[in-house]
Protein backbone atom coordinates (compact mmCIF):
# COMPACT_ATOMS: atom_id res chain seq x y z
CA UNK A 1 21.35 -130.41 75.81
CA UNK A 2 21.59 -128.00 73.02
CA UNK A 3 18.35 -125.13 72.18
CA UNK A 4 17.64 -122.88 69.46
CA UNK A 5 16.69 -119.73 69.82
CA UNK A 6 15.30 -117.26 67.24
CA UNK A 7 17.16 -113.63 67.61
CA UNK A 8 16.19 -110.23 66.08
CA UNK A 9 19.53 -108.81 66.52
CA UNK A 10 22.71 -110.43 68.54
CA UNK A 11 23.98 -108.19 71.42
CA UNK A 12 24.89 -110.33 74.07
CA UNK A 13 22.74 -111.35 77.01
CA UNK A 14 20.20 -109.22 75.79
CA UNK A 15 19.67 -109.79 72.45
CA UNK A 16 16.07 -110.01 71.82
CA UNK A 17 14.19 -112.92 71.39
CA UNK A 18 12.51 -113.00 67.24
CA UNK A 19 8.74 -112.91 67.14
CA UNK A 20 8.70 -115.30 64.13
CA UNK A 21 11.14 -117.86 64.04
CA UNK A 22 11.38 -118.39 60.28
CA UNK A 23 11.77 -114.60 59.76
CA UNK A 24 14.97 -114.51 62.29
CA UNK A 25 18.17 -113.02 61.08
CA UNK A 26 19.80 -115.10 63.50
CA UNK A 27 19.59 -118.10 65.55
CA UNK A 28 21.28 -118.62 68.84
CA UNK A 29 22.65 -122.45 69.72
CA UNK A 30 22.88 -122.35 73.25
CA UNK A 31 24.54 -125.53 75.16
CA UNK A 32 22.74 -125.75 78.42
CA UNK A 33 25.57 -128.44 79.90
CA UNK A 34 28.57 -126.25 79.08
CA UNK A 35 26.76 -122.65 78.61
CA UNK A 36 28.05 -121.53 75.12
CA UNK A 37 26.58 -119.54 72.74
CA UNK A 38 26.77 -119.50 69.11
CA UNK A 39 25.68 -117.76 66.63
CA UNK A 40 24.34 -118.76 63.29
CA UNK A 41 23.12 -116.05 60.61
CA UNK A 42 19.43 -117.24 58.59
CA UNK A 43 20.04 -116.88 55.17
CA UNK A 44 16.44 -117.62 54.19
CA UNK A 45 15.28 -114.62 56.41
CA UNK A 46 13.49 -112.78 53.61
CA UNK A 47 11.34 -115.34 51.98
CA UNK A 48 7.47 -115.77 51.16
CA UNK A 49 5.29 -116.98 53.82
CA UNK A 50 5.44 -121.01 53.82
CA UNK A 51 8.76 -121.14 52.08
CA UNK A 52 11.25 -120.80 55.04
CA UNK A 53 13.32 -124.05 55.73
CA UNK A 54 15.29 -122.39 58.35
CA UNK A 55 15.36 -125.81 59.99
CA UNK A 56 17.92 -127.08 57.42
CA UNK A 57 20.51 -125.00 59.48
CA UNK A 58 19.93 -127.39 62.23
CA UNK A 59 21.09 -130.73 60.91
CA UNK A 60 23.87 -131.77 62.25
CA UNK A 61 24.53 -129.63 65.51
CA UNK A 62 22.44 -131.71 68.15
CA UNK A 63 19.71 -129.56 69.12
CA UNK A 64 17.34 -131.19 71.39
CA UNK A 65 14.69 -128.00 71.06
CA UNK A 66 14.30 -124.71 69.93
CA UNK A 67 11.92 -121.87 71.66
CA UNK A 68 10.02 -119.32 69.50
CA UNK A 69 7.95 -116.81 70.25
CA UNK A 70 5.70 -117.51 67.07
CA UNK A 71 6.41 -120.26 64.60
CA UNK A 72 3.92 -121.71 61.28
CA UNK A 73 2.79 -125.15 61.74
CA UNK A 74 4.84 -126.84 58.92
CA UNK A 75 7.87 -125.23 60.12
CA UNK A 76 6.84 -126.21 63.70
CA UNK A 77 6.13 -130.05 62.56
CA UNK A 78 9.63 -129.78 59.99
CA UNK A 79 11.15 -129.33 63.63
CA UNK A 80 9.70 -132.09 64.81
CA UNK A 81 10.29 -134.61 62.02
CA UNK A 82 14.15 -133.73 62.37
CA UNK A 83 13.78 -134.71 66.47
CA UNK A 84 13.61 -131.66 68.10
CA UNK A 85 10.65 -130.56 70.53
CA UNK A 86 9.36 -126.78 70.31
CA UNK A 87 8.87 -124.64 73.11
CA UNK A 88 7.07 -121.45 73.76
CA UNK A 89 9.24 -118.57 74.78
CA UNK A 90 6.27 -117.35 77.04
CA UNK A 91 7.17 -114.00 78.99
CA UNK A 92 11.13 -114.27 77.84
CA UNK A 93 11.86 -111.51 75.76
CA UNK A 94 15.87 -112.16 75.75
CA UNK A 95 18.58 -114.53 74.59
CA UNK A 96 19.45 -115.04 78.81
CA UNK A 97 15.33 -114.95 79.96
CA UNK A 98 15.25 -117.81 78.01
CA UNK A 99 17.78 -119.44 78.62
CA UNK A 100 17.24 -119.10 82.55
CA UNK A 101 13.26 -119.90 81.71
CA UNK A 102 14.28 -123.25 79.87
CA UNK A 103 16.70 -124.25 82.82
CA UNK A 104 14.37 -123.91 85.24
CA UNK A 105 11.94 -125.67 83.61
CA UNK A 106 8.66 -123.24 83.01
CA UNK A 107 8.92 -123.13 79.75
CA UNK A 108 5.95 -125.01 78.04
CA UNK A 109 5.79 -127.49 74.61
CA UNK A 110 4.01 -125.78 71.54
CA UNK A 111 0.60 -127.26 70.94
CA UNK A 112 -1.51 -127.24 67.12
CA UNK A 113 -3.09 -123.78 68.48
CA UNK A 114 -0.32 -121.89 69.30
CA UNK A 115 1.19 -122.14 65.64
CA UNK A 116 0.74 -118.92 63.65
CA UNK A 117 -1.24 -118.70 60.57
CA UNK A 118 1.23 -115.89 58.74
CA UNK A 119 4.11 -112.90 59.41
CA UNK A 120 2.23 -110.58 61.13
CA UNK A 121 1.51 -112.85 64.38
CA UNK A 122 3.62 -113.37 67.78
């Protein structure tokens, strides 16, 4: 199983985890089975509210889910669409709390309420 995993900066382990997933610089593709991490760079970081498609950098590498700390509804249900569930990071804070929270299982689906309604949330 493959996740995705909004970053603010990438530094290893304990890189922190993005508060708004569309605004990420990067994205971390973690495979869960094999535990590698790559790295892909958002090039539609800076962008007006609504007009992210971040999720376009997805298609292709068999992601199963990402986990965000804050994420817009359209770009939560563009996720979706494209077969991929959406997770909320929770307490994690970091590319490994996540990735240990996920494995273990406490990590929770995003519901309708949860999804933020502009930049400044999460």
């Amino acid at each position: 199983m493959k996740i995705i995993i909004p970053l603010d900066d990438y530094s290893g382990p304990g890189s922190q985890v993005c508060a708004h997933f569309g605004s990420a610089p990067f994205f971390a593709t973690v495979d869960m089975v094999a535990g590698e991490v790559s790295i892909i760079d958002n090039q539609n970081a800076h962008h007006d509210h609504g007009q992210c498609t971040p999720a376009d950098n997805f298609v292709g590498i068999g992601a199963s889910a990402i986990v965000v700390k804050g994420i817009g509804a359209r770009a939560a249900a563009k996720i979706q669409s494209l077969g991929m569930d959406v997770y909320v990071a929770g307490s994690a804070r970091t590319l490994v709390d996540v990735i240990e929270q996920f494995g273990s299982g406490i990590l929770k689906k995003l519901d309708a309420q949860q999804t933020c309604q502009g930049h400044g949330c999460g």
